[in-house]
N, C-alpha and C. Protein backbone atom coordinates (compact mmCIF):
# COMPACT_ATOMS: atom_id res chain seq x y z
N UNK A 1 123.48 197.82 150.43
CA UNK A 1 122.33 198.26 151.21
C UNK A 1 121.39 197.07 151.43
N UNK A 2 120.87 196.85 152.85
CA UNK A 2 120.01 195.94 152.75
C UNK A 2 118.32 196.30 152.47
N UNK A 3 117.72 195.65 152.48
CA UNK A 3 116.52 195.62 152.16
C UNK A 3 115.40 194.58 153.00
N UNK A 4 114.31 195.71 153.88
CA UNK A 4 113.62 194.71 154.86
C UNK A 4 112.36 195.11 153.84
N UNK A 5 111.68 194.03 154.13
CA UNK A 5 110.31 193.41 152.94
C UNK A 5 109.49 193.15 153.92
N UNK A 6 108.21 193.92 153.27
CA UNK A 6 107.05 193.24 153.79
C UNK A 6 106.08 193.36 152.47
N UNK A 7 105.60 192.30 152.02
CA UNK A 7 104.73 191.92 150.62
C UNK A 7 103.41 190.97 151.08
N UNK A 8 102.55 191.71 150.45
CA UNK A 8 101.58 190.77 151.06
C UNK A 8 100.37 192.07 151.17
N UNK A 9 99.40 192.01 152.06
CA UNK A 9 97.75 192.47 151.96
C UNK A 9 98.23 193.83 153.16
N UNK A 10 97.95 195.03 153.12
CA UNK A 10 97.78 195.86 154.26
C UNK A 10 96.57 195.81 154.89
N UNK A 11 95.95 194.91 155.61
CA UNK A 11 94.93 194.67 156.18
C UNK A 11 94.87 195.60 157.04
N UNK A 12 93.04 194.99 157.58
CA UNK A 12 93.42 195.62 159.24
C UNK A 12 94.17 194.83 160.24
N UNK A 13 94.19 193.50 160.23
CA UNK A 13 94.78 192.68 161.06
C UNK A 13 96.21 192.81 161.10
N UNK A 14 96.76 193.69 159.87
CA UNK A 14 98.40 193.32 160.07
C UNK A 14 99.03 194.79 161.03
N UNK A 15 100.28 194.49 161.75
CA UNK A 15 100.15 195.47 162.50
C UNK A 15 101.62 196.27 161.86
N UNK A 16 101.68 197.31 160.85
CA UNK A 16 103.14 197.58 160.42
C UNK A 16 103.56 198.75 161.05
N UNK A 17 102.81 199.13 161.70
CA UNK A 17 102.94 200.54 162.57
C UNK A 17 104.12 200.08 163.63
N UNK A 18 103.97 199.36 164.28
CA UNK A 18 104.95 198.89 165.15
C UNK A 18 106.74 198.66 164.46
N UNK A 19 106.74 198.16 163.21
CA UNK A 19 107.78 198.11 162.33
C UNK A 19 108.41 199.18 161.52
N UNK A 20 107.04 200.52 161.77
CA UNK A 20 107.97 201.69 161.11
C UNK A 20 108.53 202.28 161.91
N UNK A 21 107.70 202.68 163.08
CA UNK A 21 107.90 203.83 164.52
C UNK A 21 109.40 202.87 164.30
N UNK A 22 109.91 201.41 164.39
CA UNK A 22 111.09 200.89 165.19
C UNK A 22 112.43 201.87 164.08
N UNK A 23 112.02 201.63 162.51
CA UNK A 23 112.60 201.96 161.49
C UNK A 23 112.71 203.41 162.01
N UNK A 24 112.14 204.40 162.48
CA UNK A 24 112.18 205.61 162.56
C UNK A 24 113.23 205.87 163.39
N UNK A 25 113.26 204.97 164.33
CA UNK A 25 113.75 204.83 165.82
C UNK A 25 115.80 204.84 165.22
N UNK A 26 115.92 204.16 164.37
CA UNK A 26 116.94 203.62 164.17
C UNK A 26 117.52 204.29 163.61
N UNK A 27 116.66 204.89 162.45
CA UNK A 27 117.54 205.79 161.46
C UNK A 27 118.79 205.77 161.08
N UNK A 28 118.92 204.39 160.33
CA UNK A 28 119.98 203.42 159.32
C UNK A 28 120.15 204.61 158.10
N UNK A 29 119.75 205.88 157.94
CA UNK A 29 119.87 206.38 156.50
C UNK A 29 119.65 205.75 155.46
N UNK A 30 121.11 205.41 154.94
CA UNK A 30 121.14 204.52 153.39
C UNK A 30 121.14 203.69 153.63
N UNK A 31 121.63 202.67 155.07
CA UNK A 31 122.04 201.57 154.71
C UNK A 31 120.89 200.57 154.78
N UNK A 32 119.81 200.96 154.71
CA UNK A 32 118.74 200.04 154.98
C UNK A 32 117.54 200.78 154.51
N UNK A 33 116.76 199.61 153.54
CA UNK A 33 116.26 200.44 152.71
C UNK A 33 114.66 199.25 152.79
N UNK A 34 113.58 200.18 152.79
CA UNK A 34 112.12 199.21 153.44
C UNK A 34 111.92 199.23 152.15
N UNK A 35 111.09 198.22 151.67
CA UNK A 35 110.07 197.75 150.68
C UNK A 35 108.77 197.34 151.50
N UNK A 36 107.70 198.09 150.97
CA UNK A 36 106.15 197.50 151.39
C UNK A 36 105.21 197.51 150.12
N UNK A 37 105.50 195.95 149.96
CA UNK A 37 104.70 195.94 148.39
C UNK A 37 103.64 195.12 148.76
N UNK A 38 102.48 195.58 148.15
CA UNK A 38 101.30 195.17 148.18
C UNK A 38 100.08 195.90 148.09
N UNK A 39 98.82 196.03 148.29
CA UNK A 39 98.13 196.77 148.65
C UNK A 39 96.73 196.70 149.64
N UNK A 40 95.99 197.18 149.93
CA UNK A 40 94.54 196.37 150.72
C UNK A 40 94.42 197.81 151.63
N UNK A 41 93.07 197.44 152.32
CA UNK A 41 92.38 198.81 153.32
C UNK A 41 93.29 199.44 153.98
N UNK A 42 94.42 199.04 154.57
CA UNK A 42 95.35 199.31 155.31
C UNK A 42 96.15 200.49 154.72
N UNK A 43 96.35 200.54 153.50
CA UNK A 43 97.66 201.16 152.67
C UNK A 43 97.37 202.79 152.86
N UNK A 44 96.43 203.21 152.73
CA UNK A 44 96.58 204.44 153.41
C UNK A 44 97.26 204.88 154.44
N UNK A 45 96.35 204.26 155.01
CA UNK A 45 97.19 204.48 156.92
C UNK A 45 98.60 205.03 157.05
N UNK A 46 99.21 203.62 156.16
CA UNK A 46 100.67 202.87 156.48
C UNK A 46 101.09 204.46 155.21
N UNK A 47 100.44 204.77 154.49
CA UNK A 47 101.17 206.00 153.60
C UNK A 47 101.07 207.21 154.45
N UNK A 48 100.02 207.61 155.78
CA UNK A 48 100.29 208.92 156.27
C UNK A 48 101.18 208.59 157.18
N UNK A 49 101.16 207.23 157.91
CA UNK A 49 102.25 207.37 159.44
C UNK A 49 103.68 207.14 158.78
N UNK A 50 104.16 206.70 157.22
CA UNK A 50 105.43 207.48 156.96
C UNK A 50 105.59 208.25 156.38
N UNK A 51 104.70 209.45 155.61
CA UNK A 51 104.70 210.48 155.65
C UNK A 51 104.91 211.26 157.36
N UNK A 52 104.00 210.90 158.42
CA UNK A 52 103.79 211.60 159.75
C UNK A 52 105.82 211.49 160.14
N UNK A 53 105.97 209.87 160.12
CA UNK A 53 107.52 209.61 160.41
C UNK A 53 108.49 209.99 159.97
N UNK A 54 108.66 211.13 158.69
CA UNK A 54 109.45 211.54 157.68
C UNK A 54 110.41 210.74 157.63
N UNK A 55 109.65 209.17 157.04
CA UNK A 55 110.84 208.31 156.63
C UNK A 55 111.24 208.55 155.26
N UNK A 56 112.61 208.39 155.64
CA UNK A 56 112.96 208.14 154.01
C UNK A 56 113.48 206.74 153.64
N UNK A 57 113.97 206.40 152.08
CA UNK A 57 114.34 204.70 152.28
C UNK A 57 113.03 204.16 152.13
N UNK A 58 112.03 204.95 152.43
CA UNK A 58 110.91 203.38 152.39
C UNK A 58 110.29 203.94 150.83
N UNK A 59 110.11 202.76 150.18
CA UNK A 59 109.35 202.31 148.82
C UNK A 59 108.35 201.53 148.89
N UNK A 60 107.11 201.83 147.88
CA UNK A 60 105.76 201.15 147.85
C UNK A 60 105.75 200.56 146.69
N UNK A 61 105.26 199.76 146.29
CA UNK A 61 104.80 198.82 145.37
C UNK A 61 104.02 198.08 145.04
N UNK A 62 103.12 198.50 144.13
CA UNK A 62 101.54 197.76 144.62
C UNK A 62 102.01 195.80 143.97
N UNK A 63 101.20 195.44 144.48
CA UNK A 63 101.34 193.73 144.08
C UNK A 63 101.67 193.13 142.97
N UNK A 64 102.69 192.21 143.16
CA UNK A 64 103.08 191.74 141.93
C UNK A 64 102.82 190.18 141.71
N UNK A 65 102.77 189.92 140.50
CA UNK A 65 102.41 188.29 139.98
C UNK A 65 102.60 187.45 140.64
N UNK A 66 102.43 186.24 141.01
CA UNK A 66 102.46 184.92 141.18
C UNK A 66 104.08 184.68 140.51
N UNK A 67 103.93 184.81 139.55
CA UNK A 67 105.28 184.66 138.35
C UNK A 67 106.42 185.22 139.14
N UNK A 68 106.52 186.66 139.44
CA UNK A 68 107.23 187.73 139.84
C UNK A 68 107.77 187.61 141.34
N UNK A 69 106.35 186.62 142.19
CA UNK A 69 106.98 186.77 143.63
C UNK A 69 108.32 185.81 144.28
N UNK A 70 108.59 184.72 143.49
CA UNK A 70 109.68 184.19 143.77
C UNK A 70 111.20 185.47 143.76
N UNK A 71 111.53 185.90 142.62
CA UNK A 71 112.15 187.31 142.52
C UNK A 71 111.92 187.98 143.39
N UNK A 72 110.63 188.68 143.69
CA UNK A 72 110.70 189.97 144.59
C UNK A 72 111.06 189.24 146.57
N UNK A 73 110.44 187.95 146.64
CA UNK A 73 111.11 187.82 148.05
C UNK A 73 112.60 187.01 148.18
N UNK A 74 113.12 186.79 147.13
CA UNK A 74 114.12 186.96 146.80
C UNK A 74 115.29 188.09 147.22
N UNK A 75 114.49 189.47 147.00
CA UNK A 75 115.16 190.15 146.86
C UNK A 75 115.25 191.07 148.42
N UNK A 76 114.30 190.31 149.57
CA UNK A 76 114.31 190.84 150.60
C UNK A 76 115.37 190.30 151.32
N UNK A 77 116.18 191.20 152.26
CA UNK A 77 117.39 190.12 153.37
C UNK A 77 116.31 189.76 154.76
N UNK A 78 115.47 190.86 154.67
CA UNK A 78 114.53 190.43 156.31
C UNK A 78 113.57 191.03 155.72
N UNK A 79 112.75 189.74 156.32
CA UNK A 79 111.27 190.24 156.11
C UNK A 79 110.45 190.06 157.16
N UNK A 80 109.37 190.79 157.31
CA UNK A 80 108.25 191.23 157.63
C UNK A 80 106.85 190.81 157.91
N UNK A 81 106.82 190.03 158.96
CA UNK A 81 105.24 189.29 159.00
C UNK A 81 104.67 190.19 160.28
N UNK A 82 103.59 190.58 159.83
CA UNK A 82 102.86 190.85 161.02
C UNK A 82 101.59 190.78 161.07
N UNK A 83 100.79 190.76 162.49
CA UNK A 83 99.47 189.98 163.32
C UNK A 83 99.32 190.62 164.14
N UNK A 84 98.14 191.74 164.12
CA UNK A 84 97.72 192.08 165.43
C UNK A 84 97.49 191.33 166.36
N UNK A 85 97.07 191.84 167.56
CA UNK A 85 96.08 191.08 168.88
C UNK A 85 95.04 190.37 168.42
N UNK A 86 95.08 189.59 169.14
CA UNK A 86 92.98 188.93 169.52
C UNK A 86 92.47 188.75 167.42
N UNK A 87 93.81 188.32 166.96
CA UNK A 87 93.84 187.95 165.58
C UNK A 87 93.70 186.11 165.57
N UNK A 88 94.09 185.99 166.31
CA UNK A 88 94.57 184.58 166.54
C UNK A 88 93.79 183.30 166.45
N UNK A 89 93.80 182.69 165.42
CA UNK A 89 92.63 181.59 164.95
C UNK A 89 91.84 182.37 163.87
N UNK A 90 92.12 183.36 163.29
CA UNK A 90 90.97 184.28 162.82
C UNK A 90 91.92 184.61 161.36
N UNK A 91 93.58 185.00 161.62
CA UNK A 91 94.13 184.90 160.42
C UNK A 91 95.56 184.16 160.10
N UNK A 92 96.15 183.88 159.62
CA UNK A 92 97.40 183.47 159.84
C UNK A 92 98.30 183.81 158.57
N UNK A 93 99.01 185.12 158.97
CA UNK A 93 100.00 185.45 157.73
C UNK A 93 100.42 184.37 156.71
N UNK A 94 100.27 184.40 155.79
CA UNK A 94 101.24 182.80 154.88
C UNK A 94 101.75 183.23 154.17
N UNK A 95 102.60 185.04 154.20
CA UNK A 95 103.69 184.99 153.86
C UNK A 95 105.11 184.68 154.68
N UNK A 96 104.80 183.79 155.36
CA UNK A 96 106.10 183.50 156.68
C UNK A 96 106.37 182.16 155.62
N UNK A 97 105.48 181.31 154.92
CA UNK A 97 105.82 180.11 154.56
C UNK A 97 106.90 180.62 152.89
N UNK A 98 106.18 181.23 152.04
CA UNK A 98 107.47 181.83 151.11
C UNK A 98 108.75 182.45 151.93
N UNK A 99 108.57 182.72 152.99
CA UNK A 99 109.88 183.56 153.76
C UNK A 99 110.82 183.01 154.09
N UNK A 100 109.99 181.69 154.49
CA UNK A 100 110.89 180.26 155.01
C UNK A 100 111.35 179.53 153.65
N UNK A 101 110.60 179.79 152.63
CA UNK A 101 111.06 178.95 151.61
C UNK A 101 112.44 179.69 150.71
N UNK A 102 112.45 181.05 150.90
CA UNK A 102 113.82 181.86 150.07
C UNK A 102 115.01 181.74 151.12
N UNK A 103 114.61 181.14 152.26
CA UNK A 103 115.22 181.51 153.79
C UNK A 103 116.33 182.36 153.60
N UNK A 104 115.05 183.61 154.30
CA UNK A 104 115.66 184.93 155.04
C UNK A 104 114.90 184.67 156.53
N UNK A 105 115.96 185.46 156.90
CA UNK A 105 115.22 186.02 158.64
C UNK A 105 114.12 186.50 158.15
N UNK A 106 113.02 186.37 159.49
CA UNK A 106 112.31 186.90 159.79
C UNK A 106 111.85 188.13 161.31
N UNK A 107 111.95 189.26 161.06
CA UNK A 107 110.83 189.91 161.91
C UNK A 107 109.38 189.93 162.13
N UNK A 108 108.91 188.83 163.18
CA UNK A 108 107.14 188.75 163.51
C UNK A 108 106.73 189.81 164.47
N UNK A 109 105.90 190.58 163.90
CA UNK A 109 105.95 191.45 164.98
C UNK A 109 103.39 191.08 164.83
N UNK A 110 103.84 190.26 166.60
CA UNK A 110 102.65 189.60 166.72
C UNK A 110 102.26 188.78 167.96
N UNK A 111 101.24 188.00 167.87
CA UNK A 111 101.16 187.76 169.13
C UNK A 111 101.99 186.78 169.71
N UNK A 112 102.60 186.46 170.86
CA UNK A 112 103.43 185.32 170.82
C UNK A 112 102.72 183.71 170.88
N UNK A 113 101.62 183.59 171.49
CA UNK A 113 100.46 182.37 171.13
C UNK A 113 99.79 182.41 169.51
N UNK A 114 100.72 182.05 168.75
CA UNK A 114 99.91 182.10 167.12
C UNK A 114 101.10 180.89 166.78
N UNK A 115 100.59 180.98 165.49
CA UNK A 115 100.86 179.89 164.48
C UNK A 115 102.45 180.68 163.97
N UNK A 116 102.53 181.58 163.74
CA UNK A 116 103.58 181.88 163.02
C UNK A 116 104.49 182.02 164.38
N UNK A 117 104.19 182.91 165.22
CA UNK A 117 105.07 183.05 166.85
C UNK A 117 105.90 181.70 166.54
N UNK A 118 104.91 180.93 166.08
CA UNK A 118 105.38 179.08 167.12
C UNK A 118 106.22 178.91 165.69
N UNK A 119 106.34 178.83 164.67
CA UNK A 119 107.35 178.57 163.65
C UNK A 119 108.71 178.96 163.64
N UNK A 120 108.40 180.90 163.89
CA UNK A 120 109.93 181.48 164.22
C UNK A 120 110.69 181.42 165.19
N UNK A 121 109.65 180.67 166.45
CA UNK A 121 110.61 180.77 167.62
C UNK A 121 111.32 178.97 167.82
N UNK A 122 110.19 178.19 166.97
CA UNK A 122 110.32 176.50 166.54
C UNK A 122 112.06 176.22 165.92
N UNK A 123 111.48 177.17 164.52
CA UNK A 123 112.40 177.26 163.91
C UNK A 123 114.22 178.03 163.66
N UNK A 124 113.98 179.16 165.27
CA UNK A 124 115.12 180.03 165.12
C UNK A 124 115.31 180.85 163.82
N UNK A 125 114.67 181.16 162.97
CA UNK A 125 114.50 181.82 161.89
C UNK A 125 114.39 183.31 161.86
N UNK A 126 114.37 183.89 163.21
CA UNK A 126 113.81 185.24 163.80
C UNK A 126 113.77 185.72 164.80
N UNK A 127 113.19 186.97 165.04
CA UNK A 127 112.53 187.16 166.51
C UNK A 127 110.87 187.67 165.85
N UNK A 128 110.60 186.97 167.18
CA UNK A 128 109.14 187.65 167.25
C UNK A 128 108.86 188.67 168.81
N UNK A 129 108.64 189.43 168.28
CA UNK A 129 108.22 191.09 169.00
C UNK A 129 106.54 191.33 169.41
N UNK A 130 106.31 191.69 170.47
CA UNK A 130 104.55 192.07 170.82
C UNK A 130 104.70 193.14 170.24
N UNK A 131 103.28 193.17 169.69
CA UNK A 131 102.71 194.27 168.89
C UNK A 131 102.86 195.94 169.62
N UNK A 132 103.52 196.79 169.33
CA UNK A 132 103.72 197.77 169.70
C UNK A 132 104.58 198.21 170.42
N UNK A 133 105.45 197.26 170.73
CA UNK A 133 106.67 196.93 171.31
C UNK A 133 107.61 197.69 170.23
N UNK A 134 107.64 199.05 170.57
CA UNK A 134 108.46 199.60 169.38
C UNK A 134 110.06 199.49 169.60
N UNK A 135 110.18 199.42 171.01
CA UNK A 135 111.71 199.07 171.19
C UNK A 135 112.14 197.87 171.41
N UNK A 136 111.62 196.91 171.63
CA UNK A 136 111.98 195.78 171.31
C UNK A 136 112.21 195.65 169.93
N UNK A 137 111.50 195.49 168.92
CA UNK A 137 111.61 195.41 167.67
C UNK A 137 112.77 196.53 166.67
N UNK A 138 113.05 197.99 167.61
CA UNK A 138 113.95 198.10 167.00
C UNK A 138 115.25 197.24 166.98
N UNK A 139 115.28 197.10 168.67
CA UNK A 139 116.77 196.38 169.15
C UNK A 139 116.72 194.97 167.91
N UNK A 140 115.87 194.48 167.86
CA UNK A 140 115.49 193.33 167.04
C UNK A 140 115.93 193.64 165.79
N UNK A 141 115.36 194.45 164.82
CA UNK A 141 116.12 194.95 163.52
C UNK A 141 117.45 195.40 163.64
N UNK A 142 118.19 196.18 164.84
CA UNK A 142 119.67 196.63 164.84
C UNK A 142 120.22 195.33 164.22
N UNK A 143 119.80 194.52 164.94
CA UNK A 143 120.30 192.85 165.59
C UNK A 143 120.77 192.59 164.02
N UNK A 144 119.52 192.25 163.38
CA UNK A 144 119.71 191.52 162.24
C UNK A 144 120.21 192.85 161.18
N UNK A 145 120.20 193.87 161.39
CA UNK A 145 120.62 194.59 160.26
C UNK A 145 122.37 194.41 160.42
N UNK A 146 123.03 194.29 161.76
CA UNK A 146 124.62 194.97 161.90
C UNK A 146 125.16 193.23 161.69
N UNK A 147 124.66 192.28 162.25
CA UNK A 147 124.95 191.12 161.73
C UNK A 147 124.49 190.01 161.00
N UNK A 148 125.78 190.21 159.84
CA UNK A 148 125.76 189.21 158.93
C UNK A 148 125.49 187.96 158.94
N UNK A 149 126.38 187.30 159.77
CA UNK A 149 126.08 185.89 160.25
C UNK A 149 125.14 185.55 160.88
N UNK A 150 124.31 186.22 161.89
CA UNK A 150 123.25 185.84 162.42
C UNK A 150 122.37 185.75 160.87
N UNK A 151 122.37 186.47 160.51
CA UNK A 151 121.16 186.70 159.39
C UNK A 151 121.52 185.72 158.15
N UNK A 152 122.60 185.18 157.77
CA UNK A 152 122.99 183.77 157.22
C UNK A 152 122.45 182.60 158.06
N UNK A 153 122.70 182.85 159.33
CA UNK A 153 122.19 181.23 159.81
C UNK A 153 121.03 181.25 160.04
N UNK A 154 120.67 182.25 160.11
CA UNK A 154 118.49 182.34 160.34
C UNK A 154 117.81 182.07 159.04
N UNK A 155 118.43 182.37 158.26
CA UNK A 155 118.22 182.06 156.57
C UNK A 155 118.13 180.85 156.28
N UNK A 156 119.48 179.75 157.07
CA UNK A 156 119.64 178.36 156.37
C UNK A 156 118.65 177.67 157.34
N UNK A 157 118.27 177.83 158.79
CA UNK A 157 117.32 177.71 159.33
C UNK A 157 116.04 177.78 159.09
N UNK A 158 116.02 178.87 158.84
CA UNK A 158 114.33 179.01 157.78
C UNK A 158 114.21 178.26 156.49
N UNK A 159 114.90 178.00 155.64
CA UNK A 159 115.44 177.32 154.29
C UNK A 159 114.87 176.14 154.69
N UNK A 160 115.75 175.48 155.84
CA UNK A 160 115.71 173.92 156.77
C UNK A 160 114.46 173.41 156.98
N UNK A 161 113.91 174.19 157.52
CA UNK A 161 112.75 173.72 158.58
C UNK A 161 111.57 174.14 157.45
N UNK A 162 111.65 174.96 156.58
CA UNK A 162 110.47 174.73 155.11
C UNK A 162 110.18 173.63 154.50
N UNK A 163 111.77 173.07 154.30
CA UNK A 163 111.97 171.78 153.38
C UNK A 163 111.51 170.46 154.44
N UNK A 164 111.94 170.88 155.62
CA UNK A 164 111.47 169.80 156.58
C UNK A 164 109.67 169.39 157.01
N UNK A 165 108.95 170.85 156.92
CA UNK A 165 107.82 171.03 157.59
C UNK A 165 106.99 171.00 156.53
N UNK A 166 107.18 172.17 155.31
CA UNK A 166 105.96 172.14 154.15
C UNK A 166 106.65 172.18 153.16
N UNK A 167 107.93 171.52 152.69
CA UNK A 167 108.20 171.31 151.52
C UNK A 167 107.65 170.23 150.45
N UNK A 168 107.38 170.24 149.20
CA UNK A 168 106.98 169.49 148.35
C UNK A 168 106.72 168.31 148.65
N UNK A 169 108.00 167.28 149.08
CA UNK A 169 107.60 166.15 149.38
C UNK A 169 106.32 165.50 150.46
N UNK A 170 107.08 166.51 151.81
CA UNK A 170 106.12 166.62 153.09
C UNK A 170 104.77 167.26 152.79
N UNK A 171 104.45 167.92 151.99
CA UNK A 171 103.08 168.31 151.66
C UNK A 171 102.56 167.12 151.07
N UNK A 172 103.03 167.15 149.74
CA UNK A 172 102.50 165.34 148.93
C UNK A 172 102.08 164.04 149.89
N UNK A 173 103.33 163.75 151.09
CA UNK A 173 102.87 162.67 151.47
C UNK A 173 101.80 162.90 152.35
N UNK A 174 101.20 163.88 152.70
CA UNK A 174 100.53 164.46 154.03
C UNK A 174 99.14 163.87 153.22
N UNK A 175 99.07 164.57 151.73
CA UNK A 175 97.85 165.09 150.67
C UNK A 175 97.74 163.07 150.71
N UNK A 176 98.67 162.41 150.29
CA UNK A 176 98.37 160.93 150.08
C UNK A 176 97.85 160.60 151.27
N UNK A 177 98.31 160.56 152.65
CA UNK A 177 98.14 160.09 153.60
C UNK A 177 96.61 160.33 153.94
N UNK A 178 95.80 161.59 153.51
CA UNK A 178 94.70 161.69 153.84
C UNK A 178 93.83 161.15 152.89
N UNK A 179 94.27 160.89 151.61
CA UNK A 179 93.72 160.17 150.81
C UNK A 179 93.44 158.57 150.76
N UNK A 180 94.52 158.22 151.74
CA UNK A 180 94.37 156.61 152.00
C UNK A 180 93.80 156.64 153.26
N UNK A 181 93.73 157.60 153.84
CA UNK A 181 93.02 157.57 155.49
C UNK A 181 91.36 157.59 155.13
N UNK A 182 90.87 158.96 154.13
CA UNK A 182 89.24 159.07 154.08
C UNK A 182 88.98 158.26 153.33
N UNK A 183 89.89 158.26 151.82
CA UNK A 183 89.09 157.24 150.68
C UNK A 183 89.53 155.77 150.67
N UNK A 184 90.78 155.47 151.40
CA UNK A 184 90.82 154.00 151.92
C UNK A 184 91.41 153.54 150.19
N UNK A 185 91.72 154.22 149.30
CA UNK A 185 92.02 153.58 148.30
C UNK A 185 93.42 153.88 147.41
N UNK A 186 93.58 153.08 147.79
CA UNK A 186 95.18 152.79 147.23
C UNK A 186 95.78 153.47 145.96
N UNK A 187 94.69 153.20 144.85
CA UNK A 187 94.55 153.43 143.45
C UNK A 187 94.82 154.81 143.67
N UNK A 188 93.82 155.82 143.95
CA UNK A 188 94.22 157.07 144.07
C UNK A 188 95.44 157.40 144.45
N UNK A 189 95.81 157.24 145.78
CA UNK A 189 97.07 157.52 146.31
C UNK A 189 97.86 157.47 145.33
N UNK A 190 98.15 156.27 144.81
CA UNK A 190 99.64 155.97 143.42
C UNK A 190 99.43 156.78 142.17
N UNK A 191 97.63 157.15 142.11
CA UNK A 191 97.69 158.31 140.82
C UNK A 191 98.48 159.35 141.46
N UNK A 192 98.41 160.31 142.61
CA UNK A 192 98.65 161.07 143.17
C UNK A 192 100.17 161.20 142.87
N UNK A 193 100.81 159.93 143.68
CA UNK A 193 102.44 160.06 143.75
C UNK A 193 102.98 159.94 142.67
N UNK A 194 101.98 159.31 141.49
CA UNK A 194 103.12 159.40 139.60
C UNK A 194 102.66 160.68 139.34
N UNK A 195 101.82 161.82 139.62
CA UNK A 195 101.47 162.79 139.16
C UNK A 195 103.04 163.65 139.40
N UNK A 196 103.17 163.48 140.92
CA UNK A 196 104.46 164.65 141.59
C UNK A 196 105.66 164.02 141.12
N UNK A 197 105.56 162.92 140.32
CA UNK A 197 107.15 162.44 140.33
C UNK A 197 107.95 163.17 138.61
């Protein structure tokens, strides 16, 4: 059975309504099974419209550790970023960057001018869906639920382009680079790079 994930804050800005109506739409039974772990203002909502949807398959989970979240997105095959409208400059999901780092596919269901839009469509890691676009986004989940291989190579893609864009190293030299750019001093920088080595 697979398992689509969305972990992270139920805001108002995130839009998951669009990702259940698609789940409703599809009605995978067993073979696909939602996780929405987290909690925030939102979580109500998102508890009457699948109660309203008589989904079944979907599980809640309020937030887990720092420690714990390597494991739990781990344990997602597709996950789940979403961004309302007229959000844009105002929030930017950063669970797409752990998503990219376990590389699984991603479903963005958001605006297509954002920061994350421009990663999954950069990166081939996904599709990204307009908000309320309930049939697009189902066709989008069929997609990645019936094939395997797509959802392997969107994985090593997302994996790729983490290690390429904000992985350890590329973060470090970015953090030095601004350190020899404002403070002009060398000394720091080399504390910096024996710290990460």
């Amino acid at each position: 059975m697979l398992t689509l994930l969305y972990s992270g804050n139920f805001g108002l800005g995130h839009d998951l309504d669009t990702i259940l109506r698609a789940v409703s739409i599809l009605n995978f039974d067993t073979s696909l099974r939602t996780m929405l772990v987290g909690d925030g203002k939102g979580l109500r909502d998102i508890q009457r419209l699948v109660a309203e949807l008589k989904l079944d398959n979907i599980f809640f989970h309020p937030p887990v550790t720092l420690y714990e979240l390597p494991l739990l997105l781990a344990s997602g095959d597709i996950h789940i970023v979403a961004q309302k409208p007229n959000t844009e400059g105002l929030i930017v999901p950063s669970k797409v960057y752990g998503t990219l780092a376990v590389g699984r596919p991603v479903l963005f269901v958001g605006p297509e001018q954002c920061e994350v839009a421009h990663i999954v469509q950069d990166s081939g890691c996904g599709f990204v869906v307009a908000p309320g676009d309930v049939k697009a986004a189902a066709k989008a989940l069929r997609t990645l639920v019936l094939d395997n291989e797509l959802r392997r190579m969107m994985g090593e893609r997302a994996k790729k382009y983490y290690l390429e864009r904000f992985g350890c190293q590329r973060s470090v030299s970015l953090i030095i680079d601004v350190i020899e750019r404002v403070g002009g001093n060398e000394h720091k920088a080399n504390q910096v790079k024996a710290v990460i080595r």
